[in-house]
Protein backbone atom coordinates (compact mmCIF):
# COMPACT_ATOMS: atom_id res chain seq x y z
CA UNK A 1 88.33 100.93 95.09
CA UNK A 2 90.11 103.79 97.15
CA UNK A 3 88.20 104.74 100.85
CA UNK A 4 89.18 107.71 102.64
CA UNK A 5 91.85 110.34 101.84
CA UNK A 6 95.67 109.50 100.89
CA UNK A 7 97.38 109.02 103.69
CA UNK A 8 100.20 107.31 105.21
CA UNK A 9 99.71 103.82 106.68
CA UNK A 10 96.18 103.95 104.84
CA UNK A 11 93.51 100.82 105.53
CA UNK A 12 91.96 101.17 102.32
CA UNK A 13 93.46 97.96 100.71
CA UNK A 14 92.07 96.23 102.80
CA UNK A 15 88.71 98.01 104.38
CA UNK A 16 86.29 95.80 102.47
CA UNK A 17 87.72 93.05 104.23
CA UNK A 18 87.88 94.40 108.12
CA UNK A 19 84.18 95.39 107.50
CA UNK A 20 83.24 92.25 106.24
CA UNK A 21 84.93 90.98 109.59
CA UNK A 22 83.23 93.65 111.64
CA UNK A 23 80.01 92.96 113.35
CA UNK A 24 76.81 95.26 112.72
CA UNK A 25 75.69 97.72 114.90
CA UNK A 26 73.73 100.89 114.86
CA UNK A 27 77.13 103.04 115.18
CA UNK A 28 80.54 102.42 114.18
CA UNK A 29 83.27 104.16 115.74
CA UNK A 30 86.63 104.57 113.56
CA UNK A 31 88.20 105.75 116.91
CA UNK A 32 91.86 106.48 115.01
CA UNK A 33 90.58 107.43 111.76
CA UNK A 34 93.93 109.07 109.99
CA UNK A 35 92.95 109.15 106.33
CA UNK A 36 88.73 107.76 107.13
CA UNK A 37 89.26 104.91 104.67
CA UNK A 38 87.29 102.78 107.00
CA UNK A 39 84.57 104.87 107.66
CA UNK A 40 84.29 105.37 104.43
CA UNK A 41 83.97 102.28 103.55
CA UNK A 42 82.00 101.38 106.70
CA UNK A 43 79.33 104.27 105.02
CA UNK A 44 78.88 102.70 101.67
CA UNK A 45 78.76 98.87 103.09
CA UNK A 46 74.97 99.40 104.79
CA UNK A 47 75.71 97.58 107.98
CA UNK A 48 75.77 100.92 110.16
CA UNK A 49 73.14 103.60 110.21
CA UNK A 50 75.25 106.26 112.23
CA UNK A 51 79.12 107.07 112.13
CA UNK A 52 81.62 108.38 114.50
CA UNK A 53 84.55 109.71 112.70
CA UNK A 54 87.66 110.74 115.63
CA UNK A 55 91.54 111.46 115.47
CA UNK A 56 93.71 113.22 117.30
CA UNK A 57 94.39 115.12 114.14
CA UNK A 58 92.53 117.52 112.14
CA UNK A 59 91.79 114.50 109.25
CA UNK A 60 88.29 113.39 110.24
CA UNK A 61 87.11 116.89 109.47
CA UNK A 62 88.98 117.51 106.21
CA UNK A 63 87.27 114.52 105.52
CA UNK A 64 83.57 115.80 105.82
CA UNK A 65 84.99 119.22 103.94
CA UNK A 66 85.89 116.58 101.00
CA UNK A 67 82.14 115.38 101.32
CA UNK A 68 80.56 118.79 101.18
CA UNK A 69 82.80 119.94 98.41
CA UNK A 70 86.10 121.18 97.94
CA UNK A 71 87.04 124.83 96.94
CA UNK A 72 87.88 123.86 93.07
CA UNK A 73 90.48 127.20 93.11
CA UNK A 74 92.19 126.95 96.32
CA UNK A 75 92.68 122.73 96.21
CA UNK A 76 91.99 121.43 92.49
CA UNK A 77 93.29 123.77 89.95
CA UNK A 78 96.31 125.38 92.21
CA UNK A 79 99.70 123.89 92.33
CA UNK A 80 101.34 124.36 95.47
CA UNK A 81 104.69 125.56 95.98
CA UNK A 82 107.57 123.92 98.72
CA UNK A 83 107.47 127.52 100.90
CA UNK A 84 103.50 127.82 100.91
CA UNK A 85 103.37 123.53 101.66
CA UNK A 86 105.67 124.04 104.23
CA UNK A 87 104.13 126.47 106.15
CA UNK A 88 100.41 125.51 105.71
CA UNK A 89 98.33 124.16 108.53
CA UNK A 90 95.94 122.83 106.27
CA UNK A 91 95.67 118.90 106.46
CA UNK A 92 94.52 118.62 102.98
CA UNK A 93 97.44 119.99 101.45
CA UNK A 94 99.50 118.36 103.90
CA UNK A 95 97.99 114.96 102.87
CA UNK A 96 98.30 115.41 98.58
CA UNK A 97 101.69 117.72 98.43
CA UNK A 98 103.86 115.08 100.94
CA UNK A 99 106.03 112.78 99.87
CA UNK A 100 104.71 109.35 100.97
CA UNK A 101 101.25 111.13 102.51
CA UNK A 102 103.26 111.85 105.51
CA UNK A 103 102.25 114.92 105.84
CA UNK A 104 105.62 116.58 106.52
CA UNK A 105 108.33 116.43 103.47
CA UNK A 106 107.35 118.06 100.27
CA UNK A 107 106.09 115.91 97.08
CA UNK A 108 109.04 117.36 95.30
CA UNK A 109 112.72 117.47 95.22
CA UNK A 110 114.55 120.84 94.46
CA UNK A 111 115.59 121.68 90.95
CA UNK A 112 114.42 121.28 87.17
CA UNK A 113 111.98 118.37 87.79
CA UNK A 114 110.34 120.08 90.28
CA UNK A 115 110.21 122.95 87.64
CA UNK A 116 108.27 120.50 84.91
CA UNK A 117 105.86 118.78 86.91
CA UNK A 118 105.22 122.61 87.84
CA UNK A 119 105.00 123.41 84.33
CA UNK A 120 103.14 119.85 83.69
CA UNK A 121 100.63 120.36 86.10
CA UNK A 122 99.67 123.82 84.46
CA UNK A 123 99.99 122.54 80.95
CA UNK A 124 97.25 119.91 81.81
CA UNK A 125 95.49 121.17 84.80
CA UNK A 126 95.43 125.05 83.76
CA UNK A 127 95.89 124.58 80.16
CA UNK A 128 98.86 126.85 79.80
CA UNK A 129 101.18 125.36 77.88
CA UNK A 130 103.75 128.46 77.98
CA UNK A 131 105.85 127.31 80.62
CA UNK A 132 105.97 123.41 79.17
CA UNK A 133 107.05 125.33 76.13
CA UNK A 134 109.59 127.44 77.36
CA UNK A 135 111.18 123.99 78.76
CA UNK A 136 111.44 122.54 76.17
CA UNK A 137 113.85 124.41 74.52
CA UNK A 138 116.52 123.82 77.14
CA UNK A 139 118.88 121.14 76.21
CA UNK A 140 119.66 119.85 79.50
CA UNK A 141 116.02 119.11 80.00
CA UNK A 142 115.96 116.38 76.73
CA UNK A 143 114.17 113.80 78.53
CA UNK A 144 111.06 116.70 78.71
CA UNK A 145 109.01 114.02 76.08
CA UNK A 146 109.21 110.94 78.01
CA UNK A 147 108.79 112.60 81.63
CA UNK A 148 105.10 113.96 79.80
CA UNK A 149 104.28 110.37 78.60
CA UNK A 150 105.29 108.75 82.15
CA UNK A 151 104.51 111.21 85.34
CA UNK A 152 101.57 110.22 86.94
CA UNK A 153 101.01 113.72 89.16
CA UNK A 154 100.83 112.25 91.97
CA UNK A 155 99.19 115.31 93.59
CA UNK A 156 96.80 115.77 90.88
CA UNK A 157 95.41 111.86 91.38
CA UNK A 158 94.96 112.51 95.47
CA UNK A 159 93.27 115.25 94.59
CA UNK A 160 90.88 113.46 92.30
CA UNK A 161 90.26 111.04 94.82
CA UNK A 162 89.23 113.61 97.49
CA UNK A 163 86.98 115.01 94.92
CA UNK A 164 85.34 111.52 94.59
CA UNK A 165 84.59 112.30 98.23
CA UNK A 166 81.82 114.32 97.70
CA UNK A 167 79.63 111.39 96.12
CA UNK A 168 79.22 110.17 99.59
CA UNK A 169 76.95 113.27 100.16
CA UNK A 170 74.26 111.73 98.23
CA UNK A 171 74.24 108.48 98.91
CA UNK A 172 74.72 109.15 102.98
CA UNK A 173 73.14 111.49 105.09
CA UNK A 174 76.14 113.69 106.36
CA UNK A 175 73.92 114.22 109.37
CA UNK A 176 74.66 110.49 110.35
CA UNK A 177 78.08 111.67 110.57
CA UNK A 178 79.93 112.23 113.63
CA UNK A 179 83.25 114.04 113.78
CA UNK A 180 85.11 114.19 116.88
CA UNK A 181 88.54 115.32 117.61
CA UNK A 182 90.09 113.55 120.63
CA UNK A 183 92.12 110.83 122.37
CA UNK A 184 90.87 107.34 122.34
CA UNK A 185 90.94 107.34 125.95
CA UNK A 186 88.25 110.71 125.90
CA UNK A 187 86.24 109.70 122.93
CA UNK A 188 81.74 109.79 123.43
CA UNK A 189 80.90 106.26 122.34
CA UNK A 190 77.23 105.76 122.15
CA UNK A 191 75.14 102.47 123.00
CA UNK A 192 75.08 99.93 120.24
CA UNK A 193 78.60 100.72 118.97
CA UNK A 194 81.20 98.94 117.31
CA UNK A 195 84.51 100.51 117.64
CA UNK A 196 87.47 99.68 115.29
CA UNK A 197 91.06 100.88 116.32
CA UNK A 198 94.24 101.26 114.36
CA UNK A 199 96.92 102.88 116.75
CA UNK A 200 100.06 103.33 115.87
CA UNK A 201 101.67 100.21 116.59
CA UNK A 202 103.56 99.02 118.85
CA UNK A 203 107.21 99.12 118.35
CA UNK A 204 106.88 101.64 114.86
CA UNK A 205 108.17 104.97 114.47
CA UNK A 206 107.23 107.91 111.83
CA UNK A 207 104.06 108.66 113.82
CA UNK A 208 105.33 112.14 115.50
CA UNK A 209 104.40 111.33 118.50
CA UNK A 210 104.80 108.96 121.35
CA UNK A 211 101.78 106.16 121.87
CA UNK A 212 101.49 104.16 124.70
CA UNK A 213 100.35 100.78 123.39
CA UNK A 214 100.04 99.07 127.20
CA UNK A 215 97.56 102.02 128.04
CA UNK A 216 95.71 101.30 124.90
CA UNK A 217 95.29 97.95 125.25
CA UNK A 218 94.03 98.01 129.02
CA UNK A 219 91.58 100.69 127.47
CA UNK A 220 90.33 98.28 124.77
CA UNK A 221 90.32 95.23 126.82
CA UNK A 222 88.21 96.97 129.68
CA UNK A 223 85.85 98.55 127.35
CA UNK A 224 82.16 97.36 127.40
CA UNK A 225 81.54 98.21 123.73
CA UNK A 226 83.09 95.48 120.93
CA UNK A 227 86.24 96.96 120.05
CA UNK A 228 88.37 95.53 117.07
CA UNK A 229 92.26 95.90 116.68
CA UNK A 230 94.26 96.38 113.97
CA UNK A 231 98.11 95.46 114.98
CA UNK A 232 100.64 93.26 113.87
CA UNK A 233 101.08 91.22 116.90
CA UNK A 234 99.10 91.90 120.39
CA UNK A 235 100.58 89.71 123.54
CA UNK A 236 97.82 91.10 125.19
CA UNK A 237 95.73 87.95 126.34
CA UNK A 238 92.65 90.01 127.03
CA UNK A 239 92.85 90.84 123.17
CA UNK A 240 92.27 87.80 121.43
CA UNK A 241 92.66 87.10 117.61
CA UNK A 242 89.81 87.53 115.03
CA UNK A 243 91.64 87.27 111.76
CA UNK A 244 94.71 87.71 110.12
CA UNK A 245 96.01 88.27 106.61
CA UNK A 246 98.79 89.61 104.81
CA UNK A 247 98.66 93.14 103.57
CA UNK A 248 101.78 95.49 101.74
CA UNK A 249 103.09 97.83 103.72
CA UNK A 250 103.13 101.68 102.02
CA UNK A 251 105.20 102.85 104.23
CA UNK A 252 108.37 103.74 101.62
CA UNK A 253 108.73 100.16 101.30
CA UNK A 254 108.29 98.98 97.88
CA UNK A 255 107.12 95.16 97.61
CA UNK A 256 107.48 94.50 101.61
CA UNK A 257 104.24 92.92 103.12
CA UNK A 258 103.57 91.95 106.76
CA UNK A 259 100.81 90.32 108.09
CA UNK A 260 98.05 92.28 109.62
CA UNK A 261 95.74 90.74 112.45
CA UNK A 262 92.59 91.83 113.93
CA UNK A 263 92.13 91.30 117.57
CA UNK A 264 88.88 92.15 119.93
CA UNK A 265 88.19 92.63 123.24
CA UNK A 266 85.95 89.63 125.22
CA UNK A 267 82.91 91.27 124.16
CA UNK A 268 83.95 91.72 120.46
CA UNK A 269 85.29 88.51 120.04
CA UNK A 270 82.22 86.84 121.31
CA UNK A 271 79.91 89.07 119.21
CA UNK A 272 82.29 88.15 116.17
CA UNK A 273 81.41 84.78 116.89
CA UNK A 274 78.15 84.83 117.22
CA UNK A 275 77.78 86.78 113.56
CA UNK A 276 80.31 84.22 112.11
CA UNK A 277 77.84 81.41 113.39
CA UNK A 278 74.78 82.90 112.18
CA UNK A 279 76.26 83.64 108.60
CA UNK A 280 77.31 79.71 108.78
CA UNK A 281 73.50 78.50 109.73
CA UNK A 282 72.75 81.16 106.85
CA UNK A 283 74.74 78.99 104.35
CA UNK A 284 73.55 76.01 105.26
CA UNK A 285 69.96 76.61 104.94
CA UNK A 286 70.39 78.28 101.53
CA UNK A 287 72.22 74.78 101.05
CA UNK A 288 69.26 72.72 101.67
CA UNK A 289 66.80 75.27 99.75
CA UNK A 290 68.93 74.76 96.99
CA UNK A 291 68.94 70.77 97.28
């Protein structure tokens, strides 16, 4: 299953398992949210009753306007063009019209593909067929047949999944979601919290901005809620290692994986623990019940 929106450096491959990791609590915090794929996921998995949803970005509330419904003419049924991508502020058509869910470069190249995946798009989005048509009698486009059997539209599959979005308003109160819109460092956490953090990390570029991982990780380590990391490697001893597992990386490299750990703070890690423990005693009894 897909969680959150399409976006670059996404959790959503492997959200089902950080959860599963994650302790209960009456809130959880996704306290760098990007594209919400783990509170998404964190919604449908019924250990949390109440949600905080924060970036420093606009994301966390394109991702309630995906729960409440998108506009079906300005987002699902219109195909938008390089100039009016590139000088939109909107995050949602930043996230489905960028190459790579950056964000920043166009889906598209310049030229005559761009033209038939315009003319695709309206063909089977719009149903106008005219311009598909009109294509198709130009000899240097000859490979029109198998570029209809074989594109995917990207744009018109990230759209679909944001539409899937809006499910989430029946089967979750939006009311027990919180969006905020701040640094880490200035974020309302409330009592009985998890938090789960995926900064950019350290030593990685493509971000657009600077990050100051040593600040972050005397935030995290100081904290008196449970806070989980995700991160490649921490040298951090404060932080100390929960789990770790290989995951691909999507970040315009095709095939390359790298593993992924999960480290908490003293107060997660013994709260981790403790739930890893209890689900242990758990299996045992259901051991003997069954002998």
């Amino acid at each position: 299953m897909n969680y959150g929106m399409p976006y670059k450096g996404s959790k959503s491959g492997i959200a089902e398992r950080l959860i599963e990791i994650i302790p209960s609590a009456e809130t959880f915090v996704d306290a760098f949210a990007g594209g919400c794929a783990m509170t998404h996921c964190a919604m449908l998995s019924g250990k949390y009753k109440k949600f905080v949803c924060n970036d420093i970005g606009p994301y966390p509330a394109a991702f309630l306007q995906c729960i409440k419904g998108l506009d079906k003419e300005k987002y699902l049924t219109h195909f938008v063009e390089r100039e009016e991508f590139e000088a939109s502020t909107d995050p949602i058509i930043k996230m489905v019209w960028s190459f790579g869910n950056s964000c920043r470069g166009y889906l598209f190249g310049r030229g005559l593909v761009t033209d038939a995946k315009r003319a695709l798009w309206k063909k089977r989005v719009n149903g106008d067929p005219s311009e598909w048509e009109r294509l198709q009698s130009l000899q240097s486009l000859e490979s029109l047949q198998s570029l209809e059997r074989l594109e995917r539209l990207q744009s018109l599959e990230r759209l679909q999944r944001l539409e899937s979005l809006q499910s989430l308003e029946s089967l979750q109160s939006i009311q027990s979601l919180e969006i905020q819109q701040t640094s880490y460092d200035k974020l309302t956490i409330p009592e009985n919290s998890v938090v789960y953090c995926d900064p950019p990390y350290a030593g990685t570029g493509g971000y657009g901005c600077d990050f100051d991982s040593d600040k972050f990780f005397d935030w995290a380590a100081k904290l008196d809620a449970p806070v989980f990391v995700s991160e490649y490697k921490i040298d951090d001893p404060r932080l100390r290692l929960v789990a770790e597992f290989e995951k691909r990386v999507d970040l315009g490299h095709s095939g390359l994986k790298k593993m992924e750990r999960l480290y908490a703070n003293a107060v997660g890690y013994e709260m981790a623990n403790r739930q890893f423990v209890q689900s242990e005693m758990e299996f045992v009894d259901f051991l003997q019940i069954k002998g």
